[in-house]
N, C-alpha and C. Protein backbone atom coordinates (compact mmCIF):
# COMPACT_ATOMS: atom_id res chain seq x y z
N UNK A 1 0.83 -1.18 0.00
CA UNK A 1 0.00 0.00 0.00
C UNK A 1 0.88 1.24 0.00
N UNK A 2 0.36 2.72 -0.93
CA UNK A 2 1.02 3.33 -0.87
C UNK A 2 0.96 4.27 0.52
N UNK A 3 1.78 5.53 0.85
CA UNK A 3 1.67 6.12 1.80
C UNK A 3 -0.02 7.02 1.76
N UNK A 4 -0.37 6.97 0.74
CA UNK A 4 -1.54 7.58 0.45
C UNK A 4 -2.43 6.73 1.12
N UNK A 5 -2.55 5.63 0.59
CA UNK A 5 -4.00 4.31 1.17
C UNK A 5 -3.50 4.09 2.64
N UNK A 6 -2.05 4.17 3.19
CA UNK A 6 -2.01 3.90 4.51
C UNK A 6 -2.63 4.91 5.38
N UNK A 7 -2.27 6.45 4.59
CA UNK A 7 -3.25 7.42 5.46
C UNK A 7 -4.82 7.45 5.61
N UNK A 8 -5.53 6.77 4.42
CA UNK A 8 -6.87 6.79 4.60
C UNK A 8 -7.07 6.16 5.26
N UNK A 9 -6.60 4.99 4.93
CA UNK A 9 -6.78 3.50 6.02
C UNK A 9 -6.77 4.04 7.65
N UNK A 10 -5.69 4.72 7.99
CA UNK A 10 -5.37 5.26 9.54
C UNK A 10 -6.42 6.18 9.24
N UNK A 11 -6.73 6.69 8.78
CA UNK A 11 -8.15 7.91 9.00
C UNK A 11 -9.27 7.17 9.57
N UNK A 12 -9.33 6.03 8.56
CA UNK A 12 -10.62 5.23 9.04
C UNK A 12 -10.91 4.35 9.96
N UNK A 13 -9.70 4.07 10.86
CA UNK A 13 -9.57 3.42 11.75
C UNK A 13 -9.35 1.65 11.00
N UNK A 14 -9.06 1.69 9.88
CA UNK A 14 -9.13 0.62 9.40
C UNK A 14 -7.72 -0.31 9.68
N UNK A 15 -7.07 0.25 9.94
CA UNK A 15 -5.72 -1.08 9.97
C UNK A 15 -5.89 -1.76 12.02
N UNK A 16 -5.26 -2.34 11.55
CA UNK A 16 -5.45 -2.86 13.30
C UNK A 16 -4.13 -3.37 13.68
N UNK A 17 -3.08 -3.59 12.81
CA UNK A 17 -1.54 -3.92 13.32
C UNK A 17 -0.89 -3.55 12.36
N UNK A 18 -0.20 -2.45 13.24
CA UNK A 18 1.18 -1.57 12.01
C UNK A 18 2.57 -2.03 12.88
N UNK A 19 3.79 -2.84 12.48
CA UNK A 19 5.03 -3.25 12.64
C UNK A 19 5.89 -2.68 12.04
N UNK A 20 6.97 -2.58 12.54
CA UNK A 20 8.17 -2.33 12.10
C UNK A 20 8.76 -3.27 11.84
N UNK A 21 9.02 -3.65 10.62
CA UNK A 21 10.25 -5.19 10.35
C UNK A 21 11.89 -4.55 10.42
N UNK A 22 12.75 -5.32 10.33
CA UNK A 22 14.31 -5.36 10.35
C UNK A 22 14.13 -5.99 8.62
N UNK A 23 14.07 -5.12 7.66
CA UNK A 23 14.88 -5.84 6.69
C UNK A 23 16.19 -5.88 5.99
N UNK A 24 16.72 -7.48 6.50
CA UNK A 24 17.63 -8.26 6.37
C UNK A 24 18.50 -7.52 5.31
N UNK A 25 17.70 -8.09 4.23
CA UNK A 25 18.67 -7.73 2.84
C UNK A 25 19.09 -7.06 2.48
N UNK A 26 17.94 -5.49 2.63
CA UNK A 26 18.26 -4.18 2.55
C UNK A 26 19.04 -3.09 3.34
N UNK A 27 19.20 -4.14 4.45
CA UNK A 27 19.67 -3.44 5.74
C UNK A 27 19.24 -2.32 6.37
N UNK A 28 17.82 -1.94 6.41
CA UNK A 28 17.51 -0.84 6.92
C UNK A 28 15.97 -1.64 7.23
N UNK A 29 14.91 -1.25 7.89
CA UNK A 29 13.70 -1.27 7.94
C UNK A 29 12.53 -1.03 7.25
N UNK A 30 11.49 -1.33 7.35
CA UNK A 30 10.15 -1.48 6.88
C UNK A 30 8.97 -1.89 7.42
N UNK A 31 7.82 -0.58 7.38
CA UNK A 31 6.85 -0.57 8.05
C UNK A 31 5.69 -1.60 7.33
N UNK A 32 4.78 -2.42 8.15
CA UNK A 32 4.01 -3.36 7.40
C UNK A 32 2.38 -3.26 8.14
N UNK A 33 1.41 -3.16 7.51
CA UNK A 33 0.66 -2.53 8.31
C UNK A 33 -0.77 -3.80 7.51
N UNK A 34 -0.83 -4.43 8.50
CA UNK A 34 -1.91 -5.77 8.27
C UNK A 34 -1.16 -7.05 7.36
N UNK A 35 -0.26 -7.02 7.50
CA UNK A 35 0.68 -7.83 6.37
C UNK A 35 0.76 -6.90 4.80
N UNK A 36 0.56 -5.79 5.23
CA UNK A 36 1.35 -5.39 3.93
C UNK A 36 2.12 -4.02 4.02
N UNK A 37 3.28 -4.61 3.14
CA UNK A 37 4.16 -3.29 4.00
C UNK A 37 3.92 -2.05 2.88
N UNK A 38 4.63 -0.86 3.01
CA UNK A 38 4.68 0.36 2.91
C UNK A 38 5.03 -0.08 1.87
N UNK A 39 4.44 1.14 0.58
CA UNK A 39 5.39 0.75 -0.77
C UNK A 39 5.74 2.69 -1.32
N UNK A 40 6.20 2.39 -1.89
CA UNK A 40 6.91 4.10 -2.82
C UNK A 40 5.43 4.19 -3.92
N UNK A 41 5.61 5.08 -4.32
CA UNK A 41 4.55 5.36 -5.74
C UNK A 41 4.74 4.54 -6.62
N UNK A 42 6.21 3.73 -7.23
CA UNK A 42 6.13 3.11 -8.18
C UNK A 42 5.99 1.41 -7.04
N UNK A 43 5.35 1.58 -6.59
CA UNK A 43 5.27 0.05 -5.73
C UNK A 43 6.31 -0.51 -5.33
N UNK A 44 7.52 -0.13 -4.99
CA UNK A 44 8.82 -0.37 -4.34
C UNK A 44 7.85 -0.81 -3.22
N UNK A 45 8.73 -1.38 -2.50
CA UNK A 45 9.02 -1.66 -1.12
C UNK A 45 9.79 -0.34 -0.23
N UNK A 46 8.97 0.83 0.54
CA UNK A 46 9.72 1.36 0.78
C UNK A 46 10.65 1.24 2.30
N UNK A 47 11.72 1.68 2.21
CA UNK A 47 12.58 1.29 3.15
C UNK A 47 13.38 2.98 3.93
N UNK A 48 13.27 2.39 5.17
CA UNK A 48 13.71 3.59 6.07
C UNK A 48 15.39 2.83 6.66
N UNK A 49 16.23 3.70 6.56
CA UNK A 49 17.47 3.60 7.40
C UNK A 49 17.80 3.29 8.81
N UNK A 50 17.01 3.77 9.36
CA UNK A 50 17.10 3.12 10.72
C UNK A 50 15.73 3.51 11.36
N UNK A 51 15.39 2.76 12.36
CA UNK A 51 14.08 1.97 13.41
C UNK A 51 13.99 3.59 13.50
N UNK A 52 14.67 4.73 13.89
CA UNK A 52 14.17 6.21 14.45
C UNK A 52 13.52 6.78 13.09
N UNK A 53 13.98 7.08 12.15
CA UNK A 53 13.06 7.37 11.14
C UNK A 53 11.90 6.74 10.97
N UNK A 54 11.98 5.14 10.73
CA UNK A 54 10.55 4.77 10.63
C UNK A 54 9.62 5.26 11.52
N UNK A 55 10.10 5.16 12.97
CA UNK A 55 9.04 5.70 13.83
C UNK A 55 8.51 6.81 13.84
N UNK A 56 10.20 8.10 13.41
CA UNK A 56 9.56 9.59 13.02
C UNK A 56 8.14 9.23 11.93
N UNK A 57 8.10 8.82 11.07
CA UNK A 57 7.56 8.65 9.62
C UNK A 57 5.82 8.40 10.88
N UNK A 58 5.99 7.23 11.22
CA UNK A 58 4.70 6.79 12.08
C UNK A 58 4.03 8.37 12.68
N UNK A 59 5.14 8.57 13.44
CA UNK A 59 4.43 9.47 14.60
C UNK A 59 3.68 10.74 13.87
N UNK A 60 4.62 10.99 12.90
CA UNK A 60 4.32 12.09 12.07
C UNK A 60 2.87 12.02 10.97
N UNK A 61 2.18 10.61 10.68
CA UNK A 61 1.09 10.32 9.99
C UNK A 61 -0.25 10.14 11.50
N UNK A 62 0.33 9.86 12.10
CA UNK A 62 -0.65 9.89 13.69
C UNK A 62 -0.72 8.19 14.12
N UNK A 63 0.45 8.03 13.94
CA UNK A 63 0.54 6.37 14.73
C UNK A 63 1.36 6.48 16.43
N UNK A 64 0.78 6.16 17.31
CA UNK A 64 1.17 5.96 18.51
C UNK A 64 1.70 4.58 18.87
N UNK A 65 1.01 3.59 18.34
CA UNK A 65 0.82 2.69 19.16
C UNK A 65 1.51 1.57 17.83
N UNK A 66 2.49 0.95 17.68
CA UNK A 66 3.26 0.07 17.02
C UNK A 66 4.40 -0.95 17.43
N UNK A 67 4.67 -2.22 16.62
CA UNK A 67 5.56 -3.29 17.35
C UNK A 67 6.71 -3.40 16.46
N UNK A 68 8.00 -3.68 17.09
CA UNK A 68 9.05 -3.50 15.88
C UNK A 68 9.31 -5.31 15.97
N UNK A 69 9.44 -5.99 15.29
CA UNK A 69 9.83 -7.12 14.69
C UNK A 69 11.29 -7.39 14.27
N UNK A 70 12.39 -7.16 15.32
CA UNK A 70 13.63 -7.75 14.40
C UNK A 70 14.32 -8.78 13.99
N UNK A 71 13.30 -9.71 14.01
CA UNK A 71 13.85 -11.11 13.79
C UNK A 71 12.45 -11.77 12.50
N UNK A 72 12.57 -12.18 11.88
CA UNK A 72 10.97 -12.44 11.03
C UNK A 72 10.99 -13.45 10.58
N UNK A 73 12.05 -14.34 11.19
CA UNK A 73 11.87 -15.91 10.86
C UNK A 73 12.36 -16.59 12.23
N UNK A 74 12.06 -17.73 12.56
CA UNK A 74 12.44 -18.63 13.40
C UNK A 74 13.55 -19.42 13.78
């Protein structure tokens, strides 16, 4: 979803679990909000540099309440 549908979605009270992942590959993070994470305009996967930005990014759309995930396999 883009940052656009994640804001309506949070308008409408519609998401019910927004995470922070650790991604591995990219080495920086990614927000995932009902199992689907954040994407760019051209549908990237978008990715934040470190866990404090993502959260700036959250706090700043009106998210309080989120879980960071740094491990995503067993």
């Amino acid at each position: 979803m883009t940052e656009r549908e994640f804001k309506l979605l949070l308008n409408a009270n519609a998401l019910k679990n927004i995470q922070v992942h650790y991604a591995f590959m990219a080495k920086g993070y990614m927000i995932v909000a009902d199992g689907n994470p954040l994407e760019t305009t051209k549908r990237d996967t978008r990715e934040f540099k470190t866990l404090d930005s993502a959260a700036k990014f959250l706090f700043r759309v009106g998210v309080a309440d989120f879980a960071v995930k740094l491990k995503t396999s067993c």
